[in-house]
PDB file of N, CA and C in Angstrom:
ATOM      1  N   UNK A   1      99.637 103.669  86.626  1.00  0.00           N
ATOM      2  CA  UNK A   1     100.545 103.351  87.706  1.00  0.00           C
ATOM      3  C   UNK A   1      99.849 102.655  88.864  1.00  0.00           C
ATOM      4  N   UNK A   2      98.636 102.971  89.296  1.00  0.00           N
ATOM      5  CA  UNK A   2      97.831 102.257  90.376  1.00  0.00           C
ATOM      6  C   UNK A   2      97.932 102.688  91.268  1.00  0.00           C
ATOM      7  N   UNK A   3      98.669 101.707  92.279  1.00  0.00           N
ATOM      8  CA  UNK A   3      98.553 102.603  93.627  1.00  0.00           C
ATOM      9  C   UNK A   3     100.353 102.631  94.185  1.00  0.00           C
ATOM     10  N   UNK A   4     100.552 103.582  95.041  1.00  0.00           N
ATOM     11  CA  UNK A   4     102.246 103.049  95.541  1.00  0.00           C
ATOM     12  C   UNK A   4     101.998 104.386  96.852  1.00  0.00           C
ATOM     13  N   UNK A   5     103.496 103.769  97.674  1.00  0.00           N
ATOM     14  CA  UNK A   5     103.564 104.130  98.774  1.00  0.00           C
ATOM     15  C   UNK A   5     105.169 105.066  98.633  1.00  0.00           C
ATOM     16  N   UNK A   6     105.039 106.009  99.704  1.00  0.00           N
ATOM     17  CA  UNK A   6     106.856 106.471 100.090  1.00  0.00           C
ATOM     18  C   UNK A   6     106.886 106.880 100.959  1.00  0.00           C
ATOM     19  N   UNK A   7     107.846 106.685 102.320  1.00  0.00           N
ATOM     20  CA  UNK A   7     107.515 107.207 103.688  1.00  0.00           C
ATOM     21  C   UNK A   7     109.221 107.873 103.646  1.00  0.00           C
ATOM     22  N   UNK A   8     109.021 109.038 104.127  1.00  0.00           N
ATOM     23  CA  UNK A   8     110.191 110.212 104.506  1.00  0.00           C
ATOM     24  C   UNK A   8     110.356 110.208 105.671  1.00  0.00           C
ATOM     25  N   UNK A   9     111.481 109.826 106.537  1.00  0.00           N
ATOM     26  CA  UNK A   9     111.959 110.211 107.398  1.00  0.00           C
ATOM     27  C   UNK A   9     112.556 111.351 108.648  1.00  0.00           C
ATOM     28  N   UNK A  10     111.241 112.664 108.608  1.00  0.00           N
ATOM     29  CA  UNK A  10     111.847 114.010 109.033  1.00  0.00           C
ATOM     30  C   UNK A  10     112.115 114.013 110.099  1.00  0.00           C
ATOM     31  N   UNK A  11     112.912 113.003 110.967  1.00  0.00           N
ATOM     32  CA  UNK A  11     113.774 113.000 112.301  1.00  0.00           C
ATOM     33  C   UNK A  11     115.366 113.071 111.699  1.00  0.00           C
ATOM     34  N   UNK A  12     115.728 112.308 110.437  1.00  0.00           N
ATOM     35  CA  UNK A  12     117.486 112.334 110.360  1.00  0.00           C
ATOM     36  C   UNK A  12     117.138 112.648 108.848  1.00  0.00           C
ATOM     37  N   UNK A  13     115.909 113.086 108.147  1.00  0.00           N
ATOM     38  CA  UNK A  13     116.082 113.773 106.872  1.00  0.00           C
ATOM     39  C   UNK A  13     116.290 112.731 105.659  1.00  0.00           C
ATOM     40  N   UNK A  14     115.746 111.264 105.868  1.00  0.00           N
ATOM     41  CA  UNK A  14     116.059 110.377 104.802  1.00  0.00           C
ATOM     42  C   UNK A  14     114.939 109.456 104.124  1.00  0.00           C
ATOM     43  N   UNK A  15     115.139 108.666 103.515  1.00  0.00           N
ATOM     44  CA  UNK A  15     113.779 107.672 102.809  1.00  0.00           C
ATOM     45  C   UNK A  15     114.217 106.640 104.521  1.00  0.00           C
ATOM     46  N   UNK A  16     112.661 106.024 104.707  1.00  0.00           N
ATOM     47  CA  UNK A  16     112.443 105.303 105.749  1.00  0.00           C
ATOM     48  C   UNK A  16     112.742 104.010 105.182  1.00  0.00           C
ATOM     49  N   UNK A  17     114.023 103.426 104.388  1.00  0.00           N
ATOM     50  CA  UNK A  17     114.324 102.243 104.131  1.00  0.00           C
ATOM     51  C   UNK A  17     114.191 101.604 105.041  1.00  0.00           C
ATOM     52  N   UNK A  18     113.375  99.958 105.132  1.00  0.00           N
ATOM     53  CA  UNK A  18     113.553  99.554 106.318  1.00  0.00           C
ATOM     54  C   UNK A  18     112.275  99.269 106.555  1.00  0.00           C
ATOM     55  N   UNK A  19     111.296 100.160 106.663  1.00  0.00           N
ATOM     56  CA  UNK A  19     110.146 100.167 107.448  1.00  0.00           C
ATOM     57  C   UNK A  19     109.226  98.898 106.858  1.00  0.00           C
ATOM     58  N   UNK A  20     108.794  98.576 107.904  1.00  0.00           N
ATOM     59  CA  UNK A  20     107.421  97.910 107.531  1.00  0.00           C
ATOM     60  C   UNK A  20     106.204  97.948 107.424  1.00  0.00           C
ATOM     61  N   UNK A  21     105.694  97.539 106.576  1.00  0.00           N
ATOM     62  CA  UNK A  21     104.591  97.749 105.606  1.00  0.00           C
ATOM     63  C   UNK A  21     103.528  96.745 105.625  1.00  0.00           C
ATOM     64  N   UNK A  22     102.148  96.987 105.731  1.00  0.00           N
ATOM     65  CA  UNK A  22     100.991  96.017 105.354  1.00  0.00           C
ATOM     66  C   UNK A  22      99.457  97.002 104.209  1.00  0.00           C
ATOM     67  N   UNK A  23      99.452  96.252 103.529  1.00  0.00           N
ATOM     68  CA  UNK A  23      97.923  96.556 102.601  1.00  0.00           C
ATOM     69  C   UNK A  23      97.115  95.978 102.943  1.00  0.00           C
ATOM     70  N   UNK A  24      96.135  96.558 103.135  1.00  0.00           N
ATOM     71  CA  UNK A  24      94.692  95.646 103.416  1.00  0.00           C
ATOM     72  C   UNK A  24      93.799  96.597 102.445  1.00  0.00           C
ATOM     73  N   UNK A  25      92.871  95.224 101.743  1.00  0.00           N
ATOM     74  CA  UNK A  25      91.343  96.412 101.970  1.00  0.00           C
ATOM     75  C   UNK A  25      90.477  96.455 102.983  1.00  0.00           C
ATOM     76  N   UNK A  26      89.639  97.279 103.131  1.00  0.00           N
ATOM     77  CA  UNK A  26      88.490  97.699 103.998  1.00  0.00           C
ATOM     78  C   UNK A  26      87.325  97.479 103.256  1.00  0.00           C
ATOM     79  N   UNK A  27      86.524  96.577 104.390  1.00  0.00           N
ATOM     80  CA  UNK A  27      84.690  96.803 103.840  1.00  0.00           C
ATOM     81  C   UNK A  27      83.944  97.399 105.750  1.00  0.00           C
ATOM     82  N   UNK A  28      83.771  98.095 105.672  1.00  0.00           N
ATOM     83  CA  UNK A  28      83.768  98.923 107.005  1.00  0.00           C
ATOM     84  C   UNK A  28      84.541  98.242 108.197  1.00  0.00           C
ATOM     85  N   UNK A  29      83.851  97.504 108.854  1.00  0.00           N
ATOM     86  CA  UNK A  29      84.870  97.387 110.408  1.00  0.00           C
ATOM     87  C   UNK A  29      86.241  96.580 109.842  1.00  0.00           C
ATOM     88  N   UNK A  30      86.346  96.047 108.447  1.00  0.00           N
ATOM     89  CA  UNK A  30      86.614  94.213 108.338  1.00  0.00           C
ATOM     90  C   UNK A  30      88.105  94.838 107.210  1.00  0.00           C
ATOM     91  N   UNK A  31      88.899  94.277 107.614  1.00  0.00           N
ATOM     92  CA  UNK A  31      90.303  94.590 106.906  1.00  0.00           C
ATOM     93  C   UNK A  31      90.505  92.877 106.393  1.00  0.00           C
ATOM     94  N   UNK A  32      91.021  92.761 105.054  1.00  0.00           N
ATOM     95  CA  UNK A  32      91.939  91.942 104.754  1.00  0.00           C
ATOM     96  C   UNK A  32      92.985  92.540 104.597  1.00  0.00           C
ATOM     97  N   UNK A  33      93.971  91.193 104.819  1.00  0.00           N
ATOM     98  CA  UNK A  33      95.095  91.585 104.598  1.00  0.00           C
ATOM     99  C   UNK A  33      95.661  91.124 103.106  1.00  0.00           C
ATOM    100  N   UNK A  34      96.189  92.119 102.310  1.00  0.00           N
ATOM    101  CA  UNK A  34      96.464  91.603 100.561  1.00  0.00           C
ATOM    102  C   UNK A  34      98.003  91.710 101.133  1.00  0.00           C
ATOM    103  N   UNK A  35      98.765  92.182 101.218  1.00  0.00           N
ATOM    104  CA  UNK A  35     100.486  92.057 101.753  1.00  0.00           C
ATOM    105  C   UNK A  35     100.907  92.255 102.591  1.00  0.00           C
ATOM    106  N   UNK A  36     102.157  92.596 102.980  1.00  0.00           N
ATOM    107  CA  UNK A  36     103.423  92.875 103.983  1.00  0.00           C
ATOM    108  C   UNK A  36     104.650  92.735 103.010  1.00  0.00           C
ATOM    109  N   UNK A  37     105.128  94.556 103.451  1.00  0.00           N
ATOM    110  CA  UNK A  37     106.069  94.329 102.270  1.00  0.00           C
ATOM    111  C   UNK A  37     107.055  95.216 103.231  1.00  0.00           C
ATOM    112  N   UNK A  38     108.692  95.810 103.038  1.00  0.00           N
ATOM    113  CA  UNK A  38     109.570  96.237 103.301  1.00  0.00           C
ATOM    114  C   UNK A  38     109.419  97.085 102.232  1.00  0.00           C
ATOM    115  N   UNK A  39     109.582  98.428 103.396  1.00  0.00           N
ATOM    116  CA  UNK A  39     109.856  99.505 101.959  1.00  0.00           C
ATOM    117  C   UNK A  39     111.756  99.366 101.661  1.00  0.00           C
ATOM    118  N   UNK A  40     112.146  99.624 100.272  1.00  0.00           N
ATOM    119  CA  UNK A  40     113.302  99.671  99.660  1.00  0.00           C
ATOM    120  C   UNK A  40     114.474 100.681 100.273  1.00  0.00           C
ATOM    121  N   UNK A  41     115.776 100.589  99.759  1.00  0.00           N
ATOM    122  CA  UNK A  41     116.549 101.815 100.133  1.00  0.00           C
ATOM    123  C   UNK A  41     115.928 103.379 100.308  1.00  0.00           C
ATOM    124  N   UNK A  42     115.018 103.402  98.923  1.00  0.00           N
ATOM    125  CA  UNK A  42     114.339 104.743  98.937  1.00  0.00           C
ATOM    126  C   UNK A  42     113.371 104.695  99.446  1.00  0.00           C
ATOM    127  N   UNK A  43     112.545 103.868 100.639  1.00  0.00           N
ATOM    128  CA  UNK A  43     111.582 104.197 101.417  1.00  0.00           C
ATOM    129  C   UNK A  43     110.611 104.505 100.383  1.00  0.00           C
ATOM    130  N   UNK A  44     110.450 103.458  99.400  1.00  0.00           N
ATOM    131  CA  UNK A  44     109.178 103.298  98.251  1.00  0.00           C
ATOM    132  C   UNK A  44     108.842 101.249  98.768  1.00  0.00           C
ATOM    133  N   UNK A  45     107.794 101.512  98.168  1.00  0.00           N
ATOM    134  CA  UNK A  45     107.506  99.898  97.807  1.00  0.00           C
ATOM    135  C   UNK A  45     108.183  99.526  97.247  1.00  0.00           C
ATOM    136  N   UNK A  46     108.450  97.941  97.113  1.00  0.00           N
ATOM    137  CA  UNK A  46     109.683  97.263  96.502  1.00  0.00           C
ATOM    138  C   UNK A  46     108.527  96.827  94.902  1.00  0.00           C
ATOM    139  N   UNK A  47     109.060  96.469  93.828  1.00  0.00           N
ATOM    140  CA  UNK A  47     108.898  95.876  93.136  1.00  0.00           C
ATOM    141  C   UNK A  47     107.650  96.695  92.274  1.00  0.00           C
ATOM    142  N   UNK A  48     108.107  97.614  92.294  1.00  0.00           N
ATOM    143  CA  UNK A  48     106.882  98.173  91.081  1.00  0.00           C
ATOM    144  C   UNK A  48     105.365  98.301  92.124  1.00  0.00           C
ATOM    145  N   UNK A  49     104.141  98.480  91.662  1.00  0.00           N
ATOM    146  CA  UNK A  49     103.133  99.385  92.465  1.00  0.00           C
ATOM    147  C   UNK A  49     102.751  98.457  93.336  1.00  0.00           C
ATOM    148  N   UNK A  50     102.076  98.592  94.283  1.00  0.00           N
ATOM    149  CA  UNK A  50     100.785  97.986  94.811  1.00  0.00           C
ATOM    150  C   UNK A  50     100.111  97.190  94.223  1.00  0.00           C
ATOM    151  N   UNK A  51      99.332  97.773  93.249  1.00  0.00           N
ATOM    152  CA  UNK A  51      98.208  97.399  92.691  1.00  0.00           C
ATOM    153  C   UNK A  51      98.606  98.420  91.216  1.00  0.00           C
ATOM    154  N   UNK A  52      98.333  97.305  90.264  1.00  0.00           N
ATOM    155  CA  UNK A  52      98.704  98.165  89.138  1.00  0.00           C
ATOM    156  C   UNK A  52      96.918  98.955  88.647  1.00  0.00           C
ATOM    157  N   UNK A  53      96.897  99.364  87.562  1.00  0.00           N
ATOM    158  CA  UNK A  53      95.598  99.816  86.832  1.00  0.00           C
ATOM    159  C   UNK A  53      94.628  99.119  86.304  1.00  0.00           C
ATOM    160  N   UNK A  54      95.614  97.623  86.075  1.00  0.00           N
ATOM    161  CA  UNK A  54      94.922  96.457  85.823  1.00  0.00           C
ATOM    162  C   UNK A  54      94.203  96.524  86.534  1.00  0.00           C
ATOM    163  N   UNK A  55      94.591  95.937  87.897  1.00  0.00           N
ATOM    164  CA  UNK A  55      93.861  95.341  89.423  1.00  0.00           C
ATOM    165  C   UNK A  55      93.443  96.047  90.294  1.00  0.00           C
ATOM    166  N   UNK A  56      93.713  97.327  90.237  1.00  0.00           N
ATOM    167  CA  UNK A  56      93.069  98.091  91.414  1.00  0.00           C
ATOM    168  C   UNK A  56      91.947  98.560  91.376  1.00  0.00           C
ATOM    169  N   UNK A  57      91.019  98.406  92.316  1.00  0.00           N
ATOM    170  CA  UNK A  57      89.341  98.404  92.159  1.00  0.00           C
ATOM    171  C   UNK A  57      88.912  99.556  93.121  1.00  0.00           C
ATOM    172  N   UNK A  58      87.567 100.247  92.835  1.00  0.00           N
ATOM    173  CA  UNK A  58      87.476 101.212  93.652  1.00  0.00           C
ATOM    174  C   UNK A  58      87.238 100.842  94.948  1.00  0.00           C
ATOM    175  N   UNK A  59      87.536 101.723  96.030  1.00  0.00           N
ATOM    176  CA  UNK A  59      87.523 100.856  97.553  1.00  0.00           C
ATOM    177  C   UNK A  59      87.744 101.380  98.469  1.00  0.00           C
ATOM    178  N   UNK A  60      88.096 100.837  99.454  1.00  0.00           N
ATOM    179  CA  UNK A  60      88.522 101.535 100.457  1.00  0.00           C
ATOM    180  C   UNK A  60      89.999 100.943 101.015  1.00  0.00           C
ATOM    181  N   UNK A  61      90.799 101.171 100.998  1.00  0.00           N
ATOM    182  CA  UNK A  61      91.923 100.526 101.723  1.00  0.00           C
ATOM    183  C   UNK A  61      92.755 101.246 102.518  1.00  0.00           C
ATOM    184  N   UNK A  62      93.556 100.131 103.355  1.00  0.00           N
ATOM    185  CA  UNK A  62      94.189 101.206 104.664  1.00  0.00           C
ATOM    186  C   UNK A  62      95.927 100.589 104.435  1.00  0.00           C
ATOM    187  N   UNK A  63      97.115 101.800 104.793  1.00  0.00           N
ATOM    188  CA  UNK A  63      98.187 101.218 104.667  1.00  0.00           C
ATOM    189  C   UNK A  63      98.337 101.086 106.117  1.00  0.00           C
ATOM    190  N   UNK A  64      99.345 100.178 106.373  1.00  0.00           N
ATOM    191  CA  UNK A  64      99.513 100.398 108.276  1.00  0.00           C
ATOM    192  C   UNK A  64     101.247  99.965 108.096  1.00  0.00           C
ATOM    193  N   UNK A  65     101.677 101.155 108.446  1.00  0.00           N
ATOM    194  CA  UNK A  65     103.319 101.666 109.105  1.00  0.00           C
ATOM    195  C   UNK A  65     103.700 101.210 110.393  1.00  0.00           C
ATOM    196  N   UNK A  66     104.898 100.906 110.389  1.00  0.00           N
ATOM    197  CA  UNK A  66     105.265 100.335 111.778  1.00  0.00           C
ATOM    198  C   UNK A  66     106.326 101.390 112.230  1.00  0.00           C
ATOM    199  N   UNK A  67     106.274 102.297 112.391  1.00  0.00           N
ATOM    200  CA  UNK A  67     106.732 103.087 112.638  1.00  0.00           C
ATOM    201  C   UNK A  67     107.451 103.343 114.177  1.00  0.00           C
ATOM    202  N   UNK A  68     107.568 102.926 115.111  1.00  0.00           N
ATOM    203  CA  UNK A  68     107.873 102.738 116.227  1.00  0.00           C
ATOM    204  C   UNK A  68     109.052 101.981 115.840  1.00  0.00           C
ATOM    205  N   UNK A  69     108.560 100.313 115.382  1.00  0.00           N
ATOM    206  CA  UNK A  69     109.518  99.647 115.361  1.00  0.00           C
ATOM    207  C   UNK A  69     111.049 100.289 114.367  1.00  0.00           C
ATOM    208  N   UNK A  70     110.319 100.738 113.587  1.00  0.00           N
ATOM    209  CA  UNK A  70     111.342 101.559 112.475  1.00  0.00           C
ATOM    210  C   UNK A  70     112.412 102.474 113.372  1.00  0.00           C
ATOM    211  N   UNK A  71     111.652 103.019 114.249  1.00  0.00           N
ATOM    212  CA  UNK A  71     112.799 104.139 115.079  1.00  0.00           C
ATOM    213  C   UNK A  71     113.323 103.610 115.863  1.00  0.00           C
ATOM    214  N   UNK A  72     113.358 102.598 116.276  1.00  0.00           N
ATOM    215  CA  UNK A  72     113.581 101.554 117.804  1.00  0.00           C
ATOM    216  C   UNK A  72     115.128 101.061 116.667  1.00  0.00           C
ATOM    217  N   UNK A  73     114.660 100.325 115.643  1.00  0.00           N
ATOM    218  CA  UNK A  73     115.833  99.376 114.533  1.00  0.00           C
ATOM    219  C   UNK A  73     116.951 100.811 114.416  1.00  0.00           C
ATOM    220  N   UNK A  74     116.621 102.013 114.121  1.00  0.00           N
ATOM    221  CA  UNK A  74     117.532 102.957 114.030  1.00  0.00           C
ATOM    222  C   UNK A  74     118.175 103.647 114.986  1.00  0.00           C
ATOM    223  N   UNK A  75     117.716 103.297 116.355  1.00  0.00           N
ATOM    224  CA  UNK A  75     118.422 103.575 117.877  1.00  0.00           C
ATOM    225  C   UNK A  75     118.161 104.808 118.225  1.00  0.00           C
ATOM    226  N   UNK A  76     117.248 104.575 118.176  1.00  0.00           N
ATOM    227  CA  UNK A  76     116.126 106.195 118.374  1.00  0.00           C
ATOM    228  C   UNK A  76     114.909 105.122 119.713  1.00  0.00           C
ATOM    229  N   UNK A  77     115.713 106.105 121.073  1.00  0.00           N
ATOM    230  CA  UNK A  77     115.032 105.488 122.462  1.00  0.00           C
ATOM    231  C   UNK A  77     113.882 106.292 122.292  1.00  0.00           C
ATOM    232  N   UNK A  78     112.848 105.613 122.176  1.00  0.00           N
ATOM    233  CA  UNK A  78     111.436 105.695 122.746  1.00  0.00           C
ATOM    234  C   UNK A  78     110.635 105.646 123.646  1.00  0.00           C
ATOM    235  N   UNK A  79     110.056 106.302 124.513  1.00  0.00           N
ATOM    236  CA  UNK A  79     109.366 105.918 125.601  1.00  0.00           C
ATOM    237  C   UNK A  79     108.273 104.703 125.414  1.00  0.00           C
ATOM    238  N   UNK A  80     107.707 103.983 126.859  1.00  0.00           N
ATOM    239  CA  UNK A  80     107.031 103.057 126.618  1.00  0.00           C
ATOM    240  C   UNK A  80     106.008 103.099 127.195  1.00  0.00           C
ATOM    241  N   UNK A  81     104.738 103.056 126.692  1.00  0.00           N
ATOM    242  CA  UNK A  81     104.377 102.632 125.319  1.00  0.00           C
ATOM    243  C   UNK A  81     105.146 104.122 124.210  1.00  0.00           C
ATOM    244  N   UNK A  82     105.407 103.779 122.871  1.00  0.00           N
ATOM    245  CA  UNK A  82     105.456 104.800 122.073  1.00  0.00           C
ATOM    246  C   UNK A  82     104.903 105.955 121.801  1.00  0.00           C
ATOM    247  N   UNK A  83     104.733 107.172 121.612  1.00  0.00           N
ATOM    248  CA  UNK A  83     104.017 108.293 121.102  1.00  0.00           C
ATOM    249  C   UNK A  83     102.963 107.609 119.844  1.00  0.00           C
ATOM    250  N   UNK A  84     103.508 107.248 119.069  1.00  0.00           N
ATOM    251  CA  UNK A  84     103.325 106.621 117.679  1.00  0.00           C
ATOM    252  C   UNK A  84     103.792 105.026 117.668  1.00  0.00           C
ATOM    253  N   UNK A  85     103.020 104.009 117.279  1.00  0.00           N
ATOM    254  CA  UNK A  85     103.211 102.911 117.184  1.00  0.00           C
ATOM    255  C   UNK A  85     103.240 102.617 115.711  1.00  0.00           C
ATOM    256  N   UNK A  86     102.033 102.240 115.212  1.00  0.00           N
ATOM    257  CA  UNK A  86     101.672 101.607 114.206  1.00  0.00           C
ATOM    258  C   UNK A  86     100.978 102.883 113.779  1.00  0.00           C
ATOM    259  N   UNK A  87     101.290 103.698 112.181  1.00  0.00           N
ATOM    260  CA  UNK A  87     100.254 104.380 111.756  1.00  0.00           C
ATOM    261  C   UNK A  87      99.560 104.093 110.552  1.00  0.00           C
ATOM    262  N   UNK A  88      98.360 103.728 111.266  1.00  0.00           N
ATOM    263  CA  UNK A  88      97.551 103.076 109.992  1.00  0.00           C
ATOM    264  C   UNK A  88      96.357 104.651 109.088  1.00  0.00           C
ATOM    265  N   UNK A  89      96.696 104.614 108.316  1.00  0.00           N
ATOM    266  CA  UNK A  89      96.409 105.598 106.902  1.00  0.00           C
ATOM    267  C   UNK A  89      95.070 104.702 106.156  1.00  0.00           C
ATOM    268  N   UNK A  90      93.401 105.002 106.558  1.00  0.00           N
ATOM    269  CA  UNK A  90      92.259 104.868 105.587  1.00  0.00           C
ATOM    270  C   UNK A  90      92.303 105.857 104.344  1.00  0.00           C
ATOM    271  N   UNK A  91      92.119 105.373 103.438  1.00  0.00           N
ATOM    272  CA  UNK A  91      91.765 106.328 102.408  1.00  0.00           C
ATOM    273  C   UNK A  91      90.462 105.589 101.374  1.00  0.00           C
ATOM    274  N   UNK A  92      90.315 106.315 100.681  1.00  0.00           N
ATOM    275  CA  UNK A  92      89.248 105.594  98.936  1.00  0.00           C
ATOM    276  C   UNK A  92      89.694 105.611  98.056  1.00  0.00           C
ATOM    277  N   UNK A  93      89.678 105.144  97.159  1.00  0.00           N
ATOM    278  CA  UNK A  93      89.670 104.852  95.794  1.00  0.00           C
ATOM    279  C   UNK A  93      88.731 105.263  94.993  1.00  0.00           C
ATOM    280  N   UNK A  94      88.295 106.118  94.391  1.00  0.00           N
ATOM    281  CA  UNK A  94      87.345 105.799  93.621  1.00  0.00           C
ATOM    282  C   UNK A  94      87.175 106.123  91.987  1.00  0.00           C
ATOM    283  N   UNK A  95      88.547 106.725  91.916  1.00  0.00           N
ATOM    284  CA  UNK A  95      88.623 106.276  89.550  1.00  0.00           C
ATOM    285  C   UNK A  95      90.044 105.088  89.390  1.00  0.00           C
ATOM    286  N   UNK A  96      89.474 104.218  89.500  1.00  0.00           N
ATOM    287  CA  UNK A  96      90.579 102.857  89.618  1.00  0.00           C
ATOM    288  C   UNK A  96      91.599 103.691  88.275  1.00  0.00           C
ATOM    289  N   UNK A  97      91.557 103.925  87.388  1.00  0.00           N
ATOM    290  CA  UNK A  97      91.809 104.208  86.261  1.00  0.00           C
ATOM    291  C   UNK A  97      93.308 105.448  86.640  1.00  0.00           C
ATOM    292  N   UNK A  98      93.087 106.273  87.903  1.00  0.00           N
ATOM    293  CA  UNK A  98      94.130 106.826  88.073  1.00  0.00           C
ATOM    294  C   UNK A  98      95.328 106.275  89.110  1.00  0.00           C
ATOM    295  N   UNK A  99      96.377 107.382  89.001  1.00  0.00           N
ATOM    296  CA  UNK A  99      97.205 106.851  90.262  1.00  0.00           C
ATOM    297  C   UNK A  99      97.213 107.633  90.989  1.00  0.00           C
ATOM    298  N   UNK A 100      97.180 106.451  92.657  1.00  0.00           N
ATOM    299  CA  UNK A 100      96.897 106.963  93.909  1.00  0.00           C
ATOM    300  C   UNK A 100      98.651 106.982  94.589  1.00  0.00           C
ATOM    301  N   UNK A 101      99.408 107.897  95.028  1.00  0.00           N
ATOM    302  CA  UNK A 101     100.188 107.323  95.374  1.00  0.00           C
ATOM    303  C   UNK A 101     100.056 108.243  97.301  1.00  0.00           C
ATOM    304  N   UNK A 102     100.424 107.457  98.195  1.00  0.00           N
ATOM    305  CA  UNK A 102      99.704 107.728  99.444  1.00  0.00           C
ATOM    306  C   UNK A 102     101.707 108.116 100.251  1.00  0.00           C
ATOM    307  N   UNK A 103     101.961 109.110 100.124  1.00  0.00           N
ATOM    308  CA  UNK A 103     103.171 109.171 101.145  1.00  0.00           C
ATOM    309  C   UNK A 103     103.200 110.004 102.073  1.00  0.00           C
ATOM    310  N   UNK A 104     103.896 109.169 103.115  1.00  0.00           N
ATOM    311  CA  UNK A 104     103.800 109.440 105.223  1.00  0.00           C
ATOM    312  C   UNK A 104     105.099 109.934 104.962  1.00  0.00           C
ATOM    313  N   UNK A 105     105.337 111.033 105.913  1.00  0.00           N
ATOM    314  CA  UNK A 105     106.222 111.675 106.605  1.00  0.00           C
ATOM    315  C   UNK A 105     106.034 111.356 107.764  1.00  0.00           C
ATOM    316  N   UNK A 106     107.177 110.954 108.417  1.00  0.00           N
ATOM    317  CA  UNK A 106     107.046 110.905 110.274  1.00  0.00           C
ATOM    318  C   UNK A 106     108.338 110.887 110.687  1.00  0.00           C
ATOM    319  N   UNK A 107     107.932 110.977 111.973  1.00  0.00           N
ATOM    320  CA  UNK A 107     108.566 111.304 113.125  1.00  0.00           C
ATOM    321  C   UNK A 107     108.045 110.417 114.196  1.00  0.00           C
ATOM    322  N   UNK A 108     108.785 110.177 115.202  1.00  0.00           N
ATOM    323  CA  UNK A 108     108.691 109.158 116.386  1.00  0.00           C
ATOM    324  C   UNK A 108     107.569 110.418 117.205  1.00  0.00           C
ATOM    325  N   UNK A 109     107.125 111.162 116.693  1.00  0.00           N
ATOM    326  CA  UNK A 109     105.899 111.993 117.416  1.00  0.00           C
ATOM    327  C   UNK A 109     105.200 112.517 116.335  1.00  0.00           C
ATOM    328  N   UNK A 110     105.103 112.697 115.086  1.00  0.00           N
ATOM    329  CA  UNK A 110     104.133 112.855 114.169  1.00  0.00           C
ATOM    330  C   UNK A 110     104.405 112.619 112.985  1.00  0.00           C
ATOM    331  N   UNK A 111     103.321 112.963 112.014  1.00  0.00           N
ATOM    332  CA  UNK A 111     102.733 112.790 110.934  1.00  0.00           C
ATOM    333  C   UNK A 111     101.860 112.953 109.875  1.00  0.00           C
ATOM    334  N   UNK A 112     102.599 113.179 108.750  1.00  0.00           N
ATOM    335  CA  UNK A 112     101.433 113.603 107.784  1.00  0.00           C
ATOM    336  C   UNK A 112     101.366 113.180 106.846  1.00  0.00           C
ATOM    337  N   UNK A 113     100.367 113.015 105.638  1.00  0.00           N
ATOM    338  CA  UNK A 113     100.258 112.614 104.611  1.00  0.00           C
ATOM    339  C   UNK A 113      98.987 113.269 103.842  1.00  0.00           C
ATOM    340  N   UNK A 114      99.358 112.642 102.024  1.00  0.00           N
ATOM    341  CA  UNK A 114      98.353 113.758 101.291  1.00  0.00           C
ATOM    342  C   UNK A 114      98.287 112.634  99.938  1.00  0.00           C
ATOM    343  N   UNK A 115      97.460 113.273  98.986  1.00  0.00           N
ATOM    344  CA  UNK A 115      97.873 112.425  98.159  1.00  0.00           C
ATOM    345  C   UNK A 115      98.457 112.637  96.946  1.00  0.00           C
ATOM    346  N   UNK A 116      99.619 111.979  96.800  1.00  0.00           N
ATOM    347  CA  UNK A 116     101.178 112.908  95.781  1.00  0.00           C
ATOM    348  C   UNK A 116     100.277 112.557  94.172  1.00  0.00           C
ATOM    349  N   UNK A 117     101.466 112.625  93.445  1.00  0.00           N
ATOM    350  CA  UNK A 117     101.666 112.041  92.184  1.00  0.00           C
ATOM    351  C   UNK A 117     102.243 110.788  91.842  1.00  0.00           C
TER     352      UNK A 117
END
């Protein structure tokens, strides 16, 4: 399966359809950017994984959530600057061979994540 994303919504209890999404890898300070994607109705990645088993290499990569903007589009008033803006998620890679799948829970004030199935 490779790698994939799903962000939960625990302010109104739903998939964070909507949100926006970027992949990068990491080589310490230095991010590329590999996409920008919209997560789907179900607040998954659109179109099948990330990175399938083929292509995914051991590494380091970071997801980065826009999460502010996400609650702002759903009319959820925020103070300014935000509690939470952008939450960007480092993690590793390191048996390319399995699947990583990385899913955020948030809230316009927190957040957590682990790594699912």
């Amino acid at each position: 399966m490779g790698l994939s994303t799903h962000v939960l919504d625990t302010m109104h209890g739903t998939p964070a359809a909507g949100m926006q999404v970027a992949l990068y890898e990491t080589h310490g300070d230095v991010a590329t950017l590999v996409k920008r994607f919209t997560l789907n109705h179900d607040g998954r990645n659109p179109d099948g994984p990330l990175y399938d088993n083929a292509s995914l290499r051991p590494g380091t990569y970071r997801l980065s959530f826009d999460v502010a903007a996400y609650f702002q589009g759903r009319g959820v008033q925020l103070p300014e600057p935000p509690f939470l803006s952008v939450v960007q998620l480092d993690f590793g890679i390191a048996h390319a061979d399995q699947h990583y799948h990385v899913p955020l829970l948030c809230s316009p004030w927190s957040y957590s994540t682990y790594r699912g199935s």
